[in-house]
Protein backbone atom coordinates (compact mmCIF):
# COMPACT_ATOMS: atom_id res chain seq x y z
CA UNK A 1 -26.27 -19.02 21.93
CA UNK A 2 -24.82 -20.98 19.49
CA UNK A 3 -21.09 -23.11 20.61
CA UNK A 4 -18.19 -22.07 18.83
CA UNK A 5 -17.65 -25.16 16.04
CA UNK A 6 -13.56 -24.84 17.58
CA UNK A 7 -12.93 -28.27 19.48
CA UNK A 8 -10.24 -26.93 21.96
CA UNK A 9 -10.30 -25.46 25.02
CA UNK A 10 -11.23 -21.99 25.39
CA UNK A 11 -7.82 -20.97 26.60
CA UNK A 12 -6.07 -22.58 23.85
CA UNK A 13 -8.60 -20.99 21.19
CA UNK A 14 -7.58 -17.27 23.05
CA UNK A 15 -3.80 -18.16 22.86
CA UNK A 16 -4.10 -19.39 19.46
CA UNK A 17 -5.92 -15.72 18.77
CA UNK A 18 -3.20 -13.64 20.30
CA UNK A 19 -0.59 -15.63 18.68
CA UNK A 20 -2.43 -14.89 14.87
CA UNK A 21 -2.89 -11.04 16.39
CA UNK A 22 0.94 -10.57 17.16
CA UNK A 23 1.79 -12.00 14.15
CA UNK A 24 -0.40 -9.95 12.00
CA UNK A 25 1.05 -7.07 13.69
CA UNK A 26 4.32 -8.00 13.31
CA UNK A 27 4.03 -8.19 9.39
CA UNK A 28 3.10 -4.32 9.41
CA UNK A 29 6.03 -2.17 8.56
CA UNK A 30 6.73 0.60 10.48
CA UNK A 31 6.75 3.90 8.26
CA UNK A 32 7.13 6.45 10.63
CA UNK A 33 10.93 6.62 10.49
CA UNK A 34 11.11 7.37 6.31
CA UNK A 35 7.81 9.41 6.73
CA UNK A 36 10.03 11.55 9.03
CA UNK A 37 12.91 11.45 6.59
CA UNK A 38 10.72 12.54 3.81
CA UNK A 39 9.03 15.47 5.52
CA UNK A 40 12.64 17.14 6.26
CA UNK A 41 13.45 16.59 2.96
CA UNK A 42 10.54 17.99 1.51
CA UNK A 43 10.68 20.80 4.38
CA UNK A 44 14.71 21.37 3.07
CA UNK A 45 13.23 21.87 -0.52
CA UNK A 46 10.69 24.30 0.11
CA UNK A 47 13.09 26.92 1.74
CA UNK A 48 13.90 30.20 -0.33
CA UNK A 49 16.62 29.54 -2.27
CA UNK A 50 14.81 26.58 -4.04
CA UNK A 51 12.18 29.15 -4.67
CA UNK A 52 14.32 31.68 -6.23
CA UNK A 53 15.69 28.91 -8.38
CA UNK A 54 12.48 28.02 -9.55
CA UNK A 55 11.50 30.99 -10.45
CA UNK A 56 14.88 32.00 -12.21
CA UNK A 57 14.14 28.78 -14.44
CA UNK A 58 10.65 29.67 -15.24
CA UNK A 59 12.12 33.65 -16.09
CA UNK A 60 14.57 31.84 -18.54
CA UNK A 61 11.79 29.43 -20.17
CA UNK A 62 9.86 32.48 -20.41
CA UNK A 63 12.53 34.36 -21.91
CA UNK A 64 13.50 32.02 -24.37
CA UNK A 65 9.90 31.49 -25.61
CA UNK A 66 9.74 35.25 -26.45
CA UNK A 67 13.09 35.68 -28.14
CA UNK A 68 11.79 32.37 -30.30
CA UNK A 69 8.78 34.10 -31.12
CA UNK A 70 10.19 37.77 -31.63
CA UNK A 71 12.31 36.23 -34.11
């Protein structure tokens, strides 16, 4: 087996690891909070009455393309 080229001590070499680990973990943001937040939003727009409004506006784009045409 081949010696690890590192000069110190095995137990500084495995505190100087968990030391990089924590802080490479600490540098990860934590999304679950607005991923949460964005889901009940999205949830809130899907309910009926955004429906019905959708389809109201696509009735009245509808509309107005036939009276343009019709004319």
């Amino acid at each position: 087996m081949s010696r690890p080229t590192d000069s110190r001590e095995p137990d500084e070499r495995a505190l100087s690891q968990a030391l990089h680990e924590q802080v490479r973990q600490d540098q990860v943001p934590d999304v679950s909070e607005a991923l949460q937040k964005r889901i009940a939003s999205e949830s809130r727009d899907s309910s009926v009455g955004y429906a019905v409004v959708q389809i109201v506006l696509l009735g009245a784009l509808l509309a107005m393309g036939v009276w343009y045409f019709w004319r």
